[in-house]
Protein backbone atom coordinates (compact mmCIF):
# COMPACT_ATOMS: atom_id res chain seq x y z
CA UNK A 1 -0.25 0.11 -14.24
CA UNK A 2 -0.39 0.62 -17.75
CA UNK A 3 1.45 2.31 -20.29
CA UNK A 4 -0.77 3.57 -22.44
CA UNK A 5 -0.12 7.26 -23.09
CA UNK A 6 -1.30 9.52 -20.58
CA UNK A 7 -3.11 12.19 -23.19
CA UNK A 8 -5.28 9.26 -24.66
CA UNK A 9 -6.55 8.07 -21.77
CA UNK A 10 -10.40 9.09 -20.89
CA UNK A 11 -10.85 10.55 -17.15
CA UNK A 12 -11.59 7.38 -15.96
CA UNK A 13 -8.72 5.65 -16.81
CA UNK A 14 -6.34 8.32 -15.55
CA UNK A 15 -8.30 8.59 -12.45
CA UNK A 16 -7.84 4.93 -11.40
CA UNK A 17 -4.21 4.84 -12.37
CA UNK A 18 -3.25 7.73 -10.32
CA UNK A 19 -4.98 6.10 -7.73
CA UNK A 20 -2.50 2.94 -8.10
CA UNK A 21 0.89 5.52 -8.18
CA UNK A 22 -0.44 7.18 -4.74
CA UNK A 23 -1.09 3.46 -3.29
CA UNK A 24 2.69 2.25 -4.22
CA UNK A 25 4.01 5.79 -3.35
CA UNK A 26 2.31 5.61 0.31
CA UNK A 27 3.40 2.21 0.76
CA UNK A 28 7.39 3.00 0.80
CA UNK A 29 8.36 0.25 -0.75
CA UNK A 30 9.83 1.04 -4.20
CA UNK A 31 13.05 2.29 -4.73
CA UNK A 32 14.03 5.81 -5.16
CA UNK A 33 14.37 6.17 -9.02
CA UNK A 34 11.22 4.32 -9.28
CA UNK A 35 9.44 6.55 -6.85
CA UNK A 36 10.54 9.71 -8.78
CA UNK A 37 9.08 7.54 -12.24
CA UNK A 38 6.13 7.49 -10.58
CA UNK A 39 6.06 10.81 -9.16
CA UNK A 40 6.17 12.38 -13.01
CA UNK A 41 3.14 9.26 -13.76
CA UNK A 42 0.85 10.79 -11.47
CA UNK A 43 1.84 14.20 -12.26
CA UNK A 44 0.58 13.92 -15.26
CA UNK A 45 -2.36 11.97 -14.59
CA UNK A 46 -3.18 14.34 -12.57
CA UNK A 47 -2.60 17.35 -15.17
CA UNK A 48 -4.99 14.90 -17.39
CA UNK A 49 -7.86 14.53 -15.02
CA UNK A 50 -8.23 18.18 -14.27
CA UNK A 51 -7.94 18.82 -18.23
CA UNK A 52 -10.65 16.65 -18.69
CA UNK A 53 -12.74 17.89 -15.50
CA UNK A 54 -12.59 21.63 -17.07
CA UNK A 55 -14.03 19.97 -20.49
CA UNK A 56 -16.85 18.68 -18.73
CA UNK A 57 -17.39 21.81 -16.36
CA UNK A 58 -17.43 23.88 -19.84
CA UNK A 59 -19.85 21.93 -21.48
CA UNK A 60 -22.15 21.62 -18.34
CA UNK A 61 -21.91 25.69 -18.03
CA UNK A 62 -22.92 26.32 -21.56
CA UNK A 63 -26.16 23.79 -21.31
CA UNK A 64 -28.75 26.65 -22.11
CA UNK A 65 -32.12 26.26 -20.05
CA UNK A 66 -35.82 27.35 -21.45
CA UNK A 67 -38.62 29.53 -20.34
CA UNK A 68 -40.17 26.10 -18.52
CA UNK A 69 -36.57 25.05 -16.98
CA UNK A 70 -35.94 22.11 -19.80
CA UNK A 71 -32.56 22.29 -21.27
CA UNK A 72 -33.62 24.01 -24.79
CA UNK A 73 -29.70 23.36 -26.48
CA UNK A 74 -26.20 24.54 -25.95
CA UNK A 75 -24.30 27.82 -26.76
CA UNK A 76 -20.61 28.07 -27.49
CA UNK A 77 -18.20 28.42 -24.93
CA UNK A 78 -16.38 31.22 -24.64
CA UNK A 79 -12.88 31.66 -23.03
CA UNK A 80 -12.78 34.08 -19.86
């Protein structure tokens, strides 16, 4: 695992290190201060990969098609 900051780390990144905490955590085999270390790790990979999930699903939802059903630009996103 690394320990680069969690909030500059790109989706991918988080995604694959959260996958490592869950492997170590479902193994057993760490101690108990180190499992709740790891616990807060993934909790806020976690909180980083669906912050960076809802960036992509906002710019996806503002890709604005044309009369012929090419993508003809963007349009700002507005909050809901």
């Amino acid at each position: 695992m690394t320990e680069k900051p969690v909030e500059e780390m790109s989706f991918e990144e988080a995604m694959a290190e959260l996958e490592k905490v869950v492997t170590r955590l479902e193994q057993g085999e760490v101690a108990l201060e180190e499992s709740i270390t790891l616990y807060e790790r993934g909790a806020a990979l976690k909180a980083r990969c669906d912050a960076k999930l809802a960036e992509a699903q906002e710019k996806v939802e503002q890709i604005r098609l044309g009369e012929d059903g090419t993508p003809a630009g963007t349009a700002p996103f507005e909050s809901k």
